[in-house]
Protein backbone atom coordinates (compact mmCIF):
# COMPACT_ATOMS: atom_id res chain seq x y z
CA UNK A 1 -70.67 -3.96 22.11
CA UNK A 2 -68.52 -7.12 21.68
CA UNK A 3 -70.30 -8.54 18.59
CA UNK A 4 -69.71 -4.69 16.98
CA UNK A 5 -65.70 -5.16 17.98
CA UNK A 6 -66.03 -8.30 16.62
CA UNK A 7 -67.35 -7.29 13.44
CA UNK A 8 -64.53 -4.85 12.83
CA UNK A 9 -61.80 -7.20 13.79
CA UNK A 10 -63.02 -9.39 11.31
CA UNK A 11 -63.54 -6.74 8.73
CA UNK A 12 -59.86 -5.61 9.02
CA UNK A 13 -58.70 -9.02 8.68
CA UNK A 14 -58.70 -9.32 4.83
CA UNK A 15 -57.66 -5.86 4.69
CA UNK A 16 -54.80 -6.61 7.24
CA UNK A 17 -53.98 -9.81 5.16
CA UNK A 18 -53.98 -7.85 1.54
CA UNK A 19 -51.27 -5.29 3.11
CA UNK A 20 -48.69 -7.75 4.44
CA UNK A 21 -49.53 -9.80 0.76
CA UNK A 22 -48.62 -6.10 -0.60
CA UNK A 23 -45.55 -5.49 1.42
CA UNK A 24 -44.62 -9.05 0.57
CA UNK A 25 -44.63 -8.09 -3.11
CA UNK A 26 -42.61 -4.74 -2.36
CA UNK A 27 -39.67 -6.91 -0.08
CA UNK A 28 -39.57 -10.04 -2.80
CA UNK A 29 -39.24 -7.02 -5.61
CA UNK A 30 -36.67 -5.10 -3.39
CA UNK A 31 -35.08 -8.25 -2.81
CA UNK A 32 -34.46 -9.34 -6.47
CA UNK A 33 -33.51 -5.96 -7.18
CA UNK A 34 -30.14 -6.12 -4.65
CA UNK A 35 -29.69 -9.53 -5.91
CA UNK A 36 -29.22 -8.42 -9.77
CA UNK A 37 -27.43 -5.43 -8.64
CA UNK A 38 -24.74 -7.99 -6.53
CA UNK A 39 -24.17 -10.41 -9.29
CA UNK A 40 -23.45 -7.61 -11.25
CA UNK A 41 -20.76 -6.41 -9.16
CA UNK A 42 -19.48 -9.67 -8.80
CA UNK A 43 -19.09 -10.08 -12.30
CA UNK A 44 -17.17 -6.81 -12.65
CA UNK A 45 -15.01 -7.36 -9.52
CA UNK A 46 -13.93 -11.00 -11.53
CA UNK A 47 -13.60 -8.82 -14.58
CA UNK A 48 -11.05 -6.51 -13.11
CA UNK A 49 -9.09 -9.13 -10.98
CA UNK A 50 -8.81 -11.13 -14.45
CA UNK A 51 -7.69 -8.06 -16.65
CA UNK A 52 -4.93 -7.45 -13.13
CA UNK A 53 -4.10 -11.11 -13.07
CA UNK A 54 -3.34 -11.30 -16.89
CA UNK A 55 -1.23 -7.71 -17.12
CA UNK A 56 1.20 -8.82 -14.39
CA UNK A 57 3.03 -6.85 -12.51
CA UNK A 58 3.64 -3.74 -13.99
CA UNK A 59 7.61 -3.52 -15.24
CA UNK A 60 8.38 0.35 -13.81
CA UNK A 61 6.84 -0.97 -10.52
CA UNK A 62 9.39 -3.80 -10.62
CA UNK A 63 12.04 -0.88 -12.00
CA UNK A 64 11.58 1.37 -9.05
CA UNK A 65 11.39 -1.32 -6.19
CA UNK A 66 14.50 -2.48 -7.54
CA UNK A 67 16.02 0.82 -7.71
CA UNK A 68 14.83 1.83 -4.09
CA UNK A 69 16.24 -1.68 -2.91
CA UNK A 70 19.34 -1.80 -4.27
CA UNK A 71 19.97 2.33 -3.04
CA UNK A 72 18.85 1.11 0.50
CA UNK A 73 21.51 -1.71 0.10
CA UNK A 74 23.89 0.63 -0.77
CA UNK A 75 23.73 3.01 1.62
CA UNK A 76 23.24 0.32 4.34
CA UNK A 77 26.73 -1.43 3.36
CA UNK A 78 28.17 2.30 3.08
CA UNK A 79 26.95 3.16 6.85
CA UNK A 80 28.48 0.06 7.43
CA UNK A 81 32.11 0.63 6.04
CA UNK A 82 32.28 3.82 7.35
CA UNK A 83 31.17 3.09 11.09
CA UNK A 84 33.46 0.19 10.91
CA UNK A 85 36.57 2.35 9.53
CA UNK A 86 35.68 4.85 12.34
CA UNK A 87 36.06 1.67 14.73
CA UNK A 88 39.73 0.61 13.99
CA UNK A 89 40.65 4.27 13.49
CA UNK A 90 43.17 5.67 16.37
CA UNK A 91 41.55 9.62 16.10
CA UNK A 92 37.83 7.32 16.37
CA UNK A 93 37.37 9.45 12.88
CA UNK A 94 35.47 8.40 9.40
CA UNK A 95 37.28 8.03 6.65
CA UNK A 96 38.60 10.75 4.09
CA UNK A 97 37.60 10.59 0.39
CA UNK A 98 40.78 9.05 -0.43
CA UNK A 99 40.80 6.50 2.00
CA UNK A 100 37.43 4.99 1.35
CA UNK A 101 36.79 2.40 -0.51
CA UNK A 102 32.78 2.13 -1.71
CA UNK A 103 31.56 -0.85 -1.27
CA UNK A 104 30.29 -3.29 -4.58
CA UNK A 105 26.54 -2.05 -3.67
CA UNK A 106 27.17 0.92 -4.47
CA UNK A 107 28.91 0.78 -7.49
CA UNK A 108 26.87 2.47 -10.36
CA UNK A 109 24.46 3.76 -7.63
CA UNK A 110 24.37 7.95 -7.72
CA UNK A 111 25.74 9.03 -4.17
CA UNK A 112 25.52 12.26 -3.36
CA UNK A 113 27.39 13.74 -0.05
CA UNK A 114 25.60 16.33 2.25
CA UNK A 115 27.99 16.01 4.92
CA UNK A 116 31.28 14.75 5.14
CA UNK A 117 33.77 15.28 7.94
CA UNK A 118 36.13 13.72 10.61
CA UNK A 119 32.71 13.16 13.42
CA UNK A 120 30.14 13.22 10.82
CA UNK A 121 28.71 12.20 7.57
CA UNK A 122 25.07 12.27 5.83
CA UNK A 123 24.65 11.05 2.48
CA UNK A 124 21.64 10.69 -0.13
CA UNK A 125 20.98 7.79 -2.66
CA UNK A 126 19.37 9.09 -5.65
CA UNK A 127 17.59 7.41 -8.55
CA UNK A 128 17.98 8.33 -12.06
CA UNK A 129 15.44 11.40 -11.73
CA UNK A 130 17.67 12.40 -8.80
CA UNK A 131 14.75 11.39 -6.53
CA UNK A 132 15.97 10.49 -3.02
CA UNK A 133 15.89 6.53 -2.60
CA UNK A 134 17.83 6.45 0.44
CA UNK A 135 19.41 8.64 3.02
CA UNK A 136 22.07 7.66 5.72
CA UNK A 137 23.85 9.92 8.72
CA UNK A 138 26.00 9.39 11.44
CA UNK A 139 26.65 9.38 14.08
């Protein structure tokens, strides 16, 4: 009964040995395969960060962070004015229209009042499309 085991084990050997040579084949082709298919993607992804790299930055990007920047300036240095005349004031009050004086931020900027009283104020920043770019309330 050994010698019969024996004679199997054997026989399944080469066959053993052809199907790991065959599943070899299969991995090595697989392998190449994913290997084309990532230089190829690397090649595009260089492609793309060159075209990006040579365009620059695009100018209305630059336009509207500058835009937003300068409104969020403004309104900060208006908050600021306005807080500050409250602060000196006897009644503890914000300025009226008259008595303000905007500050150089917000010169050419497009203000817009929602509120606007003794206690309170709220105001919007818009840009050219009237989008709000800022927004400011107290207190």
């Amino acid at each position: 009964m050994c010698s019969t085991a024996r004679r199997r084990g054997a026989a399944a050997l080469p066959l053993l040995a052809l199907l790991c040579a065959c599943q070899d084949q299969q991995a090595r082709t697989q392998n190449a395969e994913l290997e084309r298919r990532v230089t190829a993607l690397e090649a595009r992804v260089q492609r793309l960060e060159q075209r990006g790299a040579e365009a620059g930055p695009s100018p209305a990007g630059a336009a509207a962070v500058t835009a937003r920047a300068s409104a969020q300036n403004c309104a900060a240095e208006l908050s600021r004015a306005l807080e500050g005349f409250r602060r000196v004031s006897l009644e503890q009050r914000y300025p009226t229209e008259r008595e303000l004086n905007l500050p150089p931020a917000c010169v050419g900027e497009r203000l817009s009042w929602e509120k606007r009283t003794a206690q309170a104020y709220a105001f919007t920043v818009r840009g050219t499309g009237g989008e709000v770019l800022a927004r400011q309330s107290g207190p």
